[in-house]
N, C-alpha and C. Protein backbone atom coordinates (compact mmCIF):
# COMPACT_ATOMS: atom_id res chain seq x y z
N UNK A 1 13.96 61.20 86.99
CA UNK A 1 12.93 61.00 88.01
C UNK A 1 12.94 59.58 88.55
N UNK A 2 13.35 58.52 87.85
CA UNK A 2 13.08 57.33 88.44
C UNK A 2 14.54 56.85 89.46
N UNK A 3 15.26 57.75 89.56
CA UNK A 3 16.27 57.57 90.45
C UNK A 3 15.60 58.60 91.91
N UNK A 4 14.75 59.33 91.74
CA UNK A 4 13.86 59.25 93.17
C UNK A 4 12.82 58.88 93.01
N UNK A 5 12.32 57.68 92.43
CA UNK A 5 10.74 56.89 92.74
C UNK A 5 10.67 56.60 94.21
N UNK A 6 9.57 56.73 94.59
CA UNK A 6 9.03 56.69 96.20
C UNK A 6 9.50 57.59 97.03
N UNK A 7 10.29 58.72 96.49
CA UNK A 7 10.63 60.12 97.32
C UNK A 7 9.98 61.45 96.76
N UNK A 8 8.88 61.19 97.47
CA UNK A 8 7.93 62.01 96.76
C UNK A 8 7.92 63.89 97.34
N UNK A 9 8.79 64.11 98.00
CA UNK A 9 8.91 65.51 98.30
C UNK A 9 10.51 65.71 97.75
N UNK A 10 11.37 64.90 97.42
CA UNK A 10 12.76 65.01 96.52
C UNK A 10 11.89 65.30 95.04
N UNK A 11 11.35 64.46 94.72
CA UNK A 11 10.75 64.76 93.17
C UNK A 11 9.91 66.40 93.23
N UNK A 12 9.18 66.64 94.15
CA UNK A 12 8.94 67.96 94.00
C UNK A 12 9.92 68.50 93.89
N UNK A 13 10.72 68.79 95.15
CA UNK A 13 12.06 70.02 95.08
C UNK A 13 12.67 69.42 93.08
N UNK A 14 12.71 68.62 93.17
CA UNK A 14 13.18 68.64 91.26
C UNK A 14 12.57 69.53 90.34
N UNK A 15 11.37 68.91 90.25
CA UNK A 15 10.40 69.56 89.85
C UNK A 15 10.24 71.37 89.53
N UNK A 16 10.25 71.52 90.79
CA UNK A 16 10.09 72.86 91.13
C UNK A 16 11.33 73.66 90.64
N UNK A 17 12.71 73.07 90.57
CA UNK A 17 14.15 73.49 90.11
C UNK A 17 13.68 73.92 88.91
N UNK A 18 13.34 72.46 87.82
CA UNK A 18 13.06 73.05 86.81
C UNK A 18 12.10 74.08 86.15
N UNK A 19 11.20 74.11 87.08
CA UNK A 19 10.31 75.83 86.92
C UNK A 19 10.89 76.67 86.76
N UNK A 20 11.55 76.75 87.80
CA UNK A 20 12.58 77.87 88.13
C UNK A 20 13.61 78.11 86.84
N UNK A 21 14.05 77.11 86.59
CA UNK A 21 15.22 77.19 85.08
C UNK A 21 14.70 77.29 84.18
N UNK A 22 13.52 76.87 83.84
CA UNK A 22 12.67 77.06 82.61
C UNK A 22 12.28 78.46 82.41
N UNK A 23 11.79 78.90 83.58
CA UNK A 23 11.54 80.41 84.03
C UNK A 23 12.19 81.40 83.61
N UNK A 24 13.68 81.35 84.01
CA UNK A 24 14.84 82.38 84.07
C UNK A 24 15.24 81.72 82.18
N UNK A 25 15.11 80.66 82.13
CA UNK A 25 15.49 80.21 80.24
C UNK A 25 14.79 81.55 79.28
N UNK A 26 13.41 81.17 79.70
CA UNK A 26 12.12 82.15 79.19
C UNK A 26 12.85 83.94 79.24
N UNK A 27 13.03 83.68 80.91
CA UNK A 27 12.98 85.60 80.94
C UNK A 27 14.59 85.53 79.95
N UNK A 28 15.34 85.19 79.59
CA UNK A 28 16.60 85.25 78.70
C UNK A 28 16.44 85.03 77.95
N UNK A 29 15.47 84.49 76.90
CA UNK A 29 15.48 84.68 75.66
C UNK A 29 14.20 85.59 75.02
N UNK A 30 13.27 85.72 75.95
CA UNK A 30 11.91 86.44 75.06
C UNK A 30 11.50 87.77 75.75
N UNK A 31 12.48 88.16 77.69
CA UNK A 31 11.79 89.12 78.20
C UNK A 31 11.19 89.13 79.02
N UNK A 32 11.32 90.05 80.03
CA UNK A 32 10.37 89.91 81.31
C UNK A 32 8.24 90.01 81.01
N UNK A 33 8.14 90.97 79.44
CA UNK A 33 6.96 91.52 79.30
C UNK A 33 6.10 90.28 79.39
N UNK A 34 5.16 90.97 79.91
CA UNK A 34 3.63 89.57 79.62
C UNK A 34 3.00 89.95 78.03
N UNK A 35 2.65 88.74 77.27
CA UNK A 35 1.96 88.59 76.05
C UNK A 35 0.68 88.77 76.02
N UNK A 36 0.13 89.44 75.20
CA UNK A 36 -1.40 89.15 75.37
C UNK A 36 -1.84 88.13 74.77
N UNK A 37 -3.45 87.75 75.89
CA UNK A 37 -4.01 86.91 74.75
C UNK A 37 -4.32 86.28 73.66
N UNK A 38 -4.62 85.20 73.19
CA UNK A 38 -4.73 84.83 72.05
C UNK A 38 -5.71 83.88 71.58
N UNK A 39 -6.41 83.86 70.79
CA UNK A 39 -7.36 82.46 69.98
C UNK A 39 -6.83 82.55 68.62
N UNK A 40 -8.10 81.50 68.03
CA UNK A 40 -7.68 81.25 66.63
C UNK A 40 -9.53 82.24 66.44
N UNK A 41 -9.17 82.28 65.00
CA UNK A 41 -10.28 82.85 65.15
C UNK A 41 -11.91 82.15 65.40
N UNK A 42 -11.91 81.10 64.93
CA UNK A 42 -13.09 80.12 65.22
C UNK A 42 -13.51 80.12 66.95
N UNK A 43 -12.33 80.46 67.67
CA UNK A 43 -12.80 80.22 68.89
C UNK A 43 -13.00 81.83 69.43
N UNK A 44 -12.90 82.98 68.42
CA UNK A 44 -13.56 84.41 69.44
C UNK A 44 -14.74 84.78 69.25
N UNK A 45 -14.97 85.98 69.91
CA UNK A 45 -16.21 86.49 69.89
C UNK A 45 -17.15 85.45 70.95
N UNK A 46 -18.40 86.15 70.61
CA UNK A 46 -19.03 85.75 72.24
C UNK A 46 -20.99 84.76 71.47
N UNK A 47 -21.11 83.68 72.12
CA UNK A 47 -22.26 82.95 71.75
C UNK A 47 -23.73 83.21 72.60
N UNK A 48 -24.83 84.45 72.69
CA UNK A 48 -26.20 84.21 73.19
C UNK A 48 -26.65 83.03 73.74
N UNK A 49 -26.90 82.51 74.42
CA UNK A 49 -26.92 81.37 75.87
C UNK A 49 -28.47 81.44 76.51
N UNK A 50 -29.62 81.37 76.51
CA UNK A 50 -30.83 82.04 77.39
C UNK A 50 -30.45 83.47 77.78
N UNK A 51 -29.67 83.85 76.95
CA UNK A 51 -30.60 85.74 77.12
C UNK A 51 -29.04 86.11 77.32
N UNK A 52 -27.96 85.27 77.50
CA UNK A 52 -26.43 85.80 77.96
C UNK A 52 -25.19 85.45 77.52
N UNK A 53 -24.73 86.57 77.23
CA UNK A 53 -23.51 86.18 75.83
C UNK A 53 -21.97 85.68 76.58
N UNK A 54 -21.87 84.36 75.97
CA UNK A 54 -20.67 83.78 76.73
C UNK A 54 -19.47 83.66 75.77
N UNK A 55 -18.14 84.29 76.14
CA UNK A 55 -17.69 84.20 75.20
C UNK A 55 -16.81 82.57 74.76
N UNK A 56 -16.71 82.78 73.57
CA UNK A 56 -16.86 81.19 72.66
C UNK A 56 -15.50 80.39 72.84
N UNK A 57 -14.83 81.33 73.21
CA UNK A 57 -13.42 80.68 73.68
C UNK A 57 -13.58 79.74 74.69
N UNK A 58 -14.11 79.98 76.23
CA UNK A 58 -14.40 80.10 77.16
C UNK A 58 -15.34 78.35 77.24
N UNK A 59 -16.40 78.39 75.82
CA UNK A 59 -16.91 77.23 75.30
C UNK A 59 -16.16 76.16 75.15
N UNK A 60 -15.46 76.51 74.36
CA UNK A 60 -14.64 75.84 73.75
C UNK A 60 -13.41 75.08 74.59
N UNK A 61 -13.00 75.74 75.81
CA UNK A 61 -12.37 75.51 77.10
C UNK A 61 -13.34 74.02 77.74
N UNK A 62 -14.74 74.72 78.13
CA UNK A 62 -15.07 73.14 78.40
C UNK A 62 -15.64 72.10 78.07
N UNK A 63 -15.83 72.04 76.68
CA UNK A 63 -15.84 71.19 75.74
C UNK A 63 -14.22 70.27 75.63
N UNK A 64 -13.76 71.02 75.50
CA UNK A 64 -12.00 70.63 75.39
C UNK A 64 -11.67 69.86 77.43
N UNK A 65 -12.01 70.18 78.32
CA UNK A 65 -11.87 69.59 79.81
C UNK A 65 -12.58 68.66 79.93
N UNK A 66 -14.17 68.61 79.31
CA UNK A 66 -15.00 67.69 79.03
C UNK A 66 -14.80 66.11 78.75
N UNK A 67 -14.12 66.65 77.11
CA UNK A 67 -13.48 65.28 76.51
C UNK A 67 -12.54 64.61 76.73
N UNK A 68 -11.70 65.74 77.66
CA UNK A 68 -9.99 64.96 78.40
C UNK A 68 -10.67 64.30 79.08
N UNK A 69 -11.36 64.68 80.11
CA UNK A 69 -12.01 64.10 81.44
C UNK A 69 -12.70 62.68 81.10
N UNK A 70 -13.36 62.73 80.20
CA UNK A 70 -13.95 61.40 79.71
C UNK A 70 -12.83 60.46 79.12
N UNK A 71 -11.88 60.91 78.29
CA UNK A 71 -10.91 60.11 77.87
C UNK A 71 -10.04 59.77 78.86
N UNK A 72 -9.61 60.60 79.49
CA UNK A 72 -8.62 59.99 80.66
C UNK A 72 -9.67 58.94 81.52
N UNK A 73 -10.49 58.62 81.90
CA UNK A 73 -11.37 57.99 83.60
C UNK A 73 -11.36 56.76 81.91
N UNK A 74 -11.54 57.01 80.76
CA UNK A 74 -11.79 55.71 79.99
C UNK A 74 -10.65 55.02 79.53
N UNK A 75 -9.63 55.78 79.69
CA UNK A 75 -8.36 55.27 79.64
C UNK A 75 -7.97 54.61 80.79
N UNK A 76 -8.10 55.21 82.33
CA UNK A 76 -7.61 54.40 83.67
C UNK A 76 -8.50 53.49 83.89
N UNK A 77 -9.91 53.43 83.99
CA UNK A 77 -11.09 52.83 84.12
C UNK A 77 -11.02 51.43 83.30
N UNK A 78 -11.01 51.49 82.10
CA UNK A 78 -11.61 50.75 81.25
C UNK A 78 -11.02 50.24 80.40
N UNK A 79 -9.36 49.99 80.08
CA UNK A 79 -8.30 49.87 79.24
C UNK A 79 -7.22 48.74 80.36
N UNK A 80 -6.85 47.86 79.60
CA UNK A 80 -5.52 47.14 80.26
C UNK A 80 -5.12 47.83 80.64
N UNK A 81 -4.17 48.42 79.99
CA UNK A 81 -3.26 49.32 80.55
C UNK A 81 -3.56 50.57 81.88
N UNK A 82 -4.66 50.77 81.77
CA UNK A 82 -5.01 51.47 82.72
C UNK A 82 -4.99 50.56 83.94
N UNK A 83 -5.71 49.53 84.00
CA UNK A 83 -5.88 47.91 84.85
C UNK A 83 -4.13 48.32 85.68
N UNK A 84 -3.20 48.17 84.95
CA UNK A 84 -2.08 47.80 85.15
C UNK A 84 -1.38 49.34 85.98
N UNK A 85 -1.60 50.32 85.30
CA UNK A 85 -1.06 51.65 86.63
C UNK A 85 -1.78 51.30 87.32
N UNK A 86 -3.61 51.05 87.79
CA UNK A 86 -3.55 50.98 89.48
C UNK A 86 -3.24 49.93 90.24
N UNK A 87 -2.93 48.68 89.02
CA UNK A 87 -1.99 47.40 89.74
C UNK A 87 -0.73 48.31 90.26
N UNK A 88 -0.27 48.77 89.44
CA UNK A 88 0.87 49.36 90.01
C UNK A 88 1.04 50.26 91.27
N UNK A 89 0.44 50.88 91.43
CA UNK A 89 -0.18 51.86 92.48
C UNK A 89 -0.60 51.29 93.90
N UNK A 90 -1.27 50.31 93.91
CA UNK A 90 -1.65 49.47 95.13
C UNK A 90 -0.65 48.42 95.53
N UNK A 91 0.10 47.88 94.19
CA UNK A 91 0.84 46.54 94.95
C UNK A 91 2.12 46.34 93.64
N UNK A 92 3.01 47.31 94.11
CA UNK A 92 4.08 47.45 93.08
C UNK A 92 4.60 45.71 92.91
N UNK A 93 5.32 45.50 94.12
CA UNK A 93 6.07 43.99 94.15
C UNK A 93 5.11 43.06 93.32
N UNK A 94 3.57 42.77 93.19
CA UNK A 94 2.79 41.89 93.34
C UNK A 94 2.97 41.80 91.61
N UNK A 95 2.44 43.23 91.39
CA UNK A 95 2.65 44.02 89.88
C UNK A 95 3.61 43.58 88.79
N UNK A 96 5.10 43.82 89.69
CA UNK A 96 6.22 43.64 88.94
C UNK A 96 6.34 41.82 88.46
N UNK A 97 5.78 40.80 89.88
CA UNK A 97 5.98 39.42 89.55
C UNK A 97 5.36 38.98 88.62
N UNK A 98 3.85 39.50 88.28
CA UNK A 98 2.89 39.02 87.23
C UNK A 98 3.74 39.20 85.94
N UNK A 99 4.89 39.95 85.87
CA UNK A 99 5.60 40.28 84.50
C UNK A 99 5.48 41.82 83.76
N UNK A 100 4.85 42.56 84.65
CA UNK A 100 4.47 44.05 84.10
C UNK A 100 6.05 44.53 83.98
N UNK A 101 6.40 45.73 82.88
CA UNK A 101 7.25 46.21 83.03
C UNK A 101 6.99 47.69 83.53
N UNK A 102 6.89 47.89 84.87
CA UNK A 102 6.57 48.68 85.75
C UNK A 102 7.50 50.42 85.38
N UNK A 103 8.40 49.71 85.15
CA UNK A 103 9.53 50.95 84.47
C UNK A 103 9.08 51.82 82.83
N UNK A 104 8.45 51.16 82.42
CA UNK A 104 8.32 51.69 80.66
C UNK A 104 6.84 52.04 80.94
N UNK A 105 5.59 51.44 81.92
CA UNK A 105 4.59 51.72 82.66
C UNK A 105 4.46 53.37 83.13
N UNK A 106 5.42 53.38 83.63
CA UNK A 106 5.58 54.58 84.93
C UNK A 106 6.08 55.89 83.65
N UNK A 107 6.70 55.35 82.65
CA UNK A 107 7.72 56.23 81.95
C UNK A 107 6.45 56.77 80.89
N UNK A 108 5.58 56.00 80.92
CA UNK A 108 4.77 56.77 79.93
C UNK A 108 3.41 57.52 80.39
N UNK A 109 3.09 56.71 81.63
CA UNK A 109 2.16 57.68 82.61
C UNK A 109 2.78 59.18 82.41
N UNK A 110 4.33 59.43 82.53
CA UNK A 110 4.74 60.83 83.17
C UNK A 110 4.69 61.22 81.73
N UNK A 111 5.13 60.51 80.75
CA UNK A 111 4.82 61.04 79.61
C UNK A 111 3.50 62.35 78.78
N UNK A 112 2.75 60.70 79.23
CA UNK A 112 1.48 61.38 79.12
C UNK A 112 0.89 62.68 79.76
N UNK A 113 1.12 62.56 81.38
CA UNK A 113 0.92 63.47 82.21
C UNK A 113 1.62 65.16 81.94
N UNK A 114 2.66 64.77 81.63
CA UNK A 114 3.56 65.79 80.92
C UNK A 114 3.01 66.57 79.54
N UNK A 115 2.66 65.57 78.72
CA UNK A 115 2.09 66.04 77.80
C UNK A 115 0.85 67.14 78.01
N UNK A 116 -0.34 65.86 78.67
CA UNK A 116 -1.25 67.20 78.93
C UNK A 116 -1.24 68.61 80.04
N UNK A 117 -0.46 68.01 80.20
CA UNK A 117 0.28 69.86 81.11
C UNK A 117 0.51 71.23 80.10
N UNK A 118 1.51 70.44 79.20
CA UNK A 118 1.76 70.99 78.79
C UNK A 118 0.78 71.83 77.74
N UNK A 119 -0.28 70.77 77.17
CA UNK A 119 -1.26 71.50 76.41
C UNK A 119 -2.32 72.21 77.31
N UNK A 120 -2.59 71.63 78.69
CA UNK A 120 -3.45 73.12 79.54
C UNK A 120 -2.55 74.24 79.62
N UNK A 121 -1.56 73.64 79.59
CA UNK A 121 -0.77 75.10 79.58
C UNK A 121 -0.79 75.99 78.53
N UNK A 122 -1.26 75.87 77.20
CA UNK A 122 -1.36 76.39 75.83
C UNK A 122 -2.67 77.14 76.18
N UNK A 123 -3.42 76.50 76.76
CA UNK A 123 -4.90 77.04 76.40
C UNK A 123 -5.26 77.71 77.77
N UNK A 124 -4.05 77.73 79.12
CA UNK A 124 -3.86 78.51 79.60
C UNK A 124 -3.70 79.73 79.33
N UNK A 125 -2.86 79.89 78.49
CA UNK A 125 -1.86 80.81 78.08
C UNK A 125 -2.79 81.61 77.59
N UNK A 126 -3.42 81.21 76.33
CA UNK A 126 -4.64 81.72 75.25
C UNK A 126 -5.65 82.08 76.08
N UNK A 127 -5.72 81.80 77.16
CA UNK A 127 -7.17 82.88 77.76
C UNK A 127 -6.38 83.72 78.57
N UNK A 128 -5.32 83.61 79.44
CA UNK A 128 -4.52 84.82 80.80
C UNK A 128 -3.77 85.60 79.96
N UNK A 129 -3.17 84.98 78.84
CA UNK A 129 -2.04 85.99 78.38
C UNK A 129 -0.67 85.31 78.74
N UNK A 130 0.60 84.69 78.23
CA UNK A 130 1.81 83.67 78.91
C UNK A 130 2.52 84.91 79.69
N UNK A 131 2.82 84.83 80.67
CA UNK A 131 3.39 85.24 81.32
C UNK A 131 4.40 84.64 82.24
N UNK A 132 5.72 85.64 82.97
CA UNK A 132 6.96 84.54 83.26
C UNK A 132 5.57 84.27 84.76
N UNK A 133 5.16 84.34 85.72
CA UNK A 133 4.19 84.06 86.57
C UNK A 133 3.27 82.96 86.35
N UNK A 134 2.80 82.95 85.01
CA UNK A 134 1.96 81.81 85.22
C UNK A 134 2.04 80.33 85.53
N UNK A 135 3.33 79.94 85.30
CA UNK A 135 3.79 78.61 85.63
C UNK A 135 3.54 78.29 86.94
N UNK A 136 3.70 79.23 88.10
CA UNK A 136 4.17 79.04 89.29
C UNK A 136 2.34 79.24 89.90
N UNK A 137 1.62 80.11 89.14
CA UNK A 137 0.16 80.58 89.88
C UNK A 137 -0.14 78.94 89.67
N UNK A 138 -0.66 78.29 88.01
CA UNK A 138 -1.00 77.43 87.82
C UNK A 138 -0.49 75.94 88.23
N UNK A 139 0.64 76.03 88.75
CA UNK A 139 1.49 75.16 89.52
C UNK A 139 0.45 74.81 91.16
N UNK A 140 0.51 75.69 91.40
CA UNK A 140 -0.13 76.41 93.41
C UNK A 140 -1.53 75.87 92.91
N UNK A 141 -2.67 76.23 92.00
CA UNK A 141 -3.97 75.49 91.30
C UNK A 141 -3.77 74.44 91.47
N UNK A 142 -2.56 73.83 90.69
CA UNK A 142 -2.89 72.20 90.58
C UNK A 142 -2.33 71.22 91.70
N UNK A 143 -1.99 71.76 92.41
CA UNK A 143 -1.80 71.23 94.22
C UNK A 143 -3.37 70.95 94.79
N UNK A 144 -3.55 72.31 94.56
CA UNK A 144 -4.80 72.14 95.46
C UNK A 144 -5.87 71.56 94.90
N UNK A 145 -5.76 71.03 93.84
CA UNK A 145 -6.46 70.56 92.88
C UNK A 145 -6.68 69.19 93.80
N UNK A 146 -5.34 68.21 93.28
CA UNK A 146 -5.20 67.42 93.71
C UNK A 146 -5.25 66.89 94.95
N UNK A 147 -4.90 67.81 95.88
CA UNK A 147 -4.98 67.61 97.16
C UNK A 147 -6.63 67.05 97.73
N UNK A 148 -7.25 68.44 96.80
CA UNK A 148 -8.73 68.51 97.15
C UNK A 148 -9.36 67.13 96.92
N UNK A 149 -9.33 67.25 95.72
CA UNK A 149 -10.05 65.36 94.81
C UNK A 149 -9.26 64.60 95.21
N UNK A 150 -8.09 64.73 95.41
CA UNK A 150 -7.62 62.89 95.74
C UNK A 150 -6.54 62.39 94.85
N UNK A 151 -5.41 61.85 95.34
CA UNK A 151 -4.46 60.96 94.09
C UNK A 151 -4.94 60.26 93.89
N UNK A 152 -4.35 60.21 92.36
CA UNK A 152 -4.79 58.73 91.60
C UNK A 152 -6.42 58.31 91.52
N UNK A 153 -6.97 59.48 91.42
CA UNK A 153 -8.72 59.66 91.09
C UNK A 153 -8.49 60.29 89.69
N UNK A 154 -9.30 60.15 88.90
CA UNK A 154 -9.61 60.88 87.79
C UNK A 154 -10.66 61.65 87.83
N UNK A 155 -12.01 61.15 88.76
CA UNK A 155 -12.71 61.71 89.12
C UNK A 155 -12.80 62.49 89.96
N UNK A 156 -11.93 62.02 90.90
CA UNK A 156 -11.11 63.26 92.12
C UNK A 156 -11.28 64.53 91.86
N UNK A 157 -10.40 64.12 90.65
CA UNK A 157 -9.04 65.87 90.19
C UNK A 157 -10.32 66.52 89.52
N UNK A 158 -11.26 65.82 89.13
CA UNK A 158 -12.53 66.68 88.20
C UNK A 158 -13.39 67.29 88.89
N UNK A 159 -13.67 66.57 90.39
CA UNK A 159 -14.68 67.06 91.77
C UNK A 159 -13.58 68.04 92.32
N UNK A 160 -11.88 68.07 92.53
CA UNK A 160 -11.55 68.97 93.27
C UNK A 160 -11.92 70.00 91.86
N UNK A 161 -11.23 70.10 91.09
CA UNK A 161 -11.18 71.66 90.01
C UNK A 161 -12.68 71.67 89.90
N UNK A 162 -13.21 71.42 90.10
CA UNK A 162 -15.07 71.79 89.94
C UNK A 162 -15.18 72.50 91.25
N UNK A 163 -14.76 72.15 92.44
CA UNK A 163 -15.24 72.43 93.59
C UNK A 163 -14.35 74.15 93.47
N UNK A 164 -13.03 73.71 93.48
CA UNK A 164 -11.89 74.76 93.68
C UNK A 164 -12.35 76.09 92.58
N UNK A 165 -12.82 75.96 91.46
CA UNK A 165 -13.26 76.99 90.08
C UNK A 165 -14.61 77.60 91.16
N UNK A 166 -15.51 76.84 91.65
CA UNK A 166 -16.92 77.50 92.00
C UNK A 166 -16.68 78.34 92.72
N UNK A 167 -15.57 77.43 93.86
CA UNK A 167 -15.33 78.55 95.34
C UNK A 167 -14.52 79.76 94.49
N UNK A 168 -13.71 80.01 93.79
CA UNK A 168 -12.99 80.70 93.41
C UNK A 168 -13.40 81.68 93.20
N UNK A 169 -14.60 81.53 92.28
CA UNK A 169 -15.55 82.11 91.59
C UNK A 169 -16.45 82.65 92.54
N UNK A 170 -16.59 82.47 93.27
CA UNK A 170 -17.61 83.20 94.13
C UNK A 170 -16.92 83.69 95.25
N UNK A 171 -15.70 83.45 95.67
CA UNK A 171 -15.00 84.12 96.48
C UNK A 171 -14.46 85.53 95.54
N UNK A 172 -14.25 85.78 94.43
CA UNK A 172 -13.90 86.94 93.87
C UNK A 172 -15.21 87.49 93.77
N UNK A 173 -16.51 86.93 93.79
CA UNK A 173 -17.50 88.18 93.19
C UNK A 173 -17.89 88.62 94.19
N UNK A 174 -17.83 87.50 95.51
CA UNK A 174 -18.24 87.92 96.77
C UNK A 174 -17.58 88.59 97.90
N UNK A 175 -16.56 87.89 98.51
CA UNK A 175 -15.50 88.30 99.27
C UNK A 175 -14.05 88.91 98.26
N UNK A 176 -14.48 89.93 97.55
CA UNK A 176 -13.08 90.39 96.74
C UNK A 176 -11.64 90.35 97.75
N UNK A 177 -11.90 91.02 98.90
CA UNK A 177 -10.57 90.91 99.47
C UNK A 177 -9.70 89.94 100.25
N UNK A 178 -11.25 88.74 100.54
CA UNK A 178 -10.40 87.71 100.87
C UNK A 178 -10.46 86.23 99.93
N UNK A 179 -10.53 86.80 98.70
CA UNK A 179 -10.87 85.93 97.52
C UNK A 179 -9.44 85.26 97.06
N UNK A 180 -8.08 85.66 97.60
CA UNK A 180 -7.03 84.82 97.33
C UNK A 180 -6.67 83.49 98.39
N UNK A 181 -7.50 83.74 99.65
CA UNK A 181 -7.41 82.95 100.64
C UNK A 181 -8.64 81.99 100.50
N UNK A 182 -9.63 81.83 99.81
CA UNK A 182 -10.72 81.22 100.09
C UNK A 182 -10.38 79.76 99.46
N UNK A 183 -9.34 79.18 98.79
CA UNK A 183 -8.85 77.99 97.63
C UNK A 183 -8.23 77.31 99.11
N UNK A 184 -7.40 78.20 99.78
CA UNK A 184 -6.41 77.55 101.02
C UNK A 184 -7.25 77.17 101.83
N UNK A 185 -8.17 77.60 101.94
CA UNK A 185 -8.89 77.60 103.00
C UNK A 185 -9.40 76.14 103.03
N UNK A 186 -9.98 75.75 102.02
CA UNK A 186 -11.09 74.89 101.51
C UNK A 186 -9.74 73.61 101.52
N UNK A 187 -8.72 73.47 101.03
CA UNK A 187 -7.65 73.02 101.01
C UNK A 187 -7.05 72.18 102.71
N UNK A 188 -7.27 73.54 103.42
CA UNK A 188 -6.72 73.27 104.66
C UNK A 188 -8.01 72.09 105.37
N UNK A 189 -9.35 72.46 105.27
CA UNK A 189 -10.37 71.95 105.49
C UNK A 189 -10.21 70.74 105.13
N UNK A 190 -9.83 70.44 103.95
CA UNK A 190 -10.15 68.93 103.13
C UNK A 190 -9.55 68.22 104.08
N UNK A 191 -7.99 68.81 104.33
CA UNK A 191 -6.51 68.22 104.71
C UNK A 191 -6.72 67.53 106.16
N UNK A 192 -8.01 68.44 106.94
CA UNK A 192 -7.97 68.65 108.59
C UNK A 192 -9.16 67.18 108.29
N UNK A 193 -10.11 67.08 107.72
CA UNK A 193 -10.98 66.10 107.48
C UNK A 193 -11.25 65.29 106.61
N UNK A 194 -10.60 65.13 105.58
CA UNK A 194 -10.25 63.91 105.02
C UNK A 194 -9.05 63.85 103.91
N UNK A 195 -8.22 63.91 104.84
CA UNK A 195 -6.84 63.49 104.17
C UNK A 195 -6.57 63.15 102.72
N UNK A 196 -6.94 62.07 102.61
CA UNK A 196 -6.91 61.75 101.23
C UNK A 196 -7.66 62.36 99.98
N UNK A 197 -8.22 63.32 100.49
CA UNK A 197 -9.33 63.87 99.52
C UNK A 197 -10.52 63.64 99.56
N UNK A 198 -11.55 63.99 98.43
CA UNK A 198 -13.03 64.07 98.37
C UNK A 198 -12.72 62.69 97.81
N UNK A 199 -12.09 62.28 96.50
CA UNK A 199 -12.40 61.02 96.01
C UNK A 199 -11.02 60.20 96.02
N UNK A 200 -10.12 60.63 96.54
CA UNK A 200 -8.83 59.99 96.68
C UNK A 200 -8.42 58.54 97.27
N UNK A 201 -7.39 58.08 96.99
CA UNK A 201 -7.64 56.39 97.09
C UNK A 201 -6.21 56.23 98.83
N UNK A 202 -7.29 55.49 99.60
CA UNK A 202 -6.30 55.97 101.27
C UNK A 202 -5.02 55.55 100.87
């Protein structure tokens, strides 16, 4: 990846390759079938709420988004190192002269970023069921995610997936048939009136 830094639609098409290979890896060694669901057991069955039973997995989901969300904005927010990606981000050259090593910087952002992908992707998995599809649905989510809230917001990405889950959510209970279009929609809107997002940095 760092042989296309600042080619930011080359790094997608990469990106996206490896979906694709990871994909066809998957359907060759385990099968086209979808898996079912899964918890541990501490997290099934369903918890009484004011009069309405929610199930505990489901809890446990945003308790678990909760604490990322707070740890990540206290990690970029409030940590050197955090100081130093949005040095990096606003004024690479300025960044690099102060003595940052912008390269081992960048290498562990994707690290990190990688990492927790990979674990929404676990606890993805454990509520839809893994399927060869889900990479690519939850892929198309986290566009519009971002798009919605804003790069390089932490709070952004938490106002777009808050905004994007409600509409979602009420575009399936309400408009069932045009409940796959209602995410684009809201998407296209952001895009037509504020570019950068709800909390995104210009």
């Amino acid at each position: 990846m760092q042989h296309l830094l600042g080619r930011i639609l080359d790094q997608i098409l990469l990106t996206f390759g490896f979906v694709y290979i990871l994909t066809n890896l998957s359907l060759w060694i385990w099968g086209p079938y979808p898996k079912a669901s899964f918890a541990a057991p501490i997290m099934s069955g369903s918890m009484p709420i004011a009069g309405y039973d929610y199930p505990v997995f489901r809890l446990w989901i945003i308790a678990i988004g909760v604490v990322l969300t707070i740890g990540l904005w206290w990690f970029q927010d409030k940590t050197a190192i955090g100081a130093r990606v949005r040095a990096g981000m606003d004024d690479k050259q300025m960044t690099t002269g102060l003595g940052i090593n912008l390269g081992l910087l960048y290498f562990g952002v994707f690290f990190l970023g990688a990492f927790l992908a990979g674990f929404a992707g676990v606890v993805g998995a454990a509520l839809m069921g893994p399927s060869l599809g889900l990479a690519m649905d939850i892929l198309l989510l986290a566009f519009i995610v971002v798009i919605v809230g804003g790069v390089g917001s932490i709070q952004g990405a938490l106002a777009g997936a808050m905004a994007i889950g409600v509409i979602d959510a009420f575009g399936k209970a309400y408009f069932p048939g045009f409940a796959m279009f209602t995410v684009y929609l809201v998407m296209i809107v952001i895009l037509l009136v504020r570019p950068s997002g709800l909390l995104g940095r210009a």
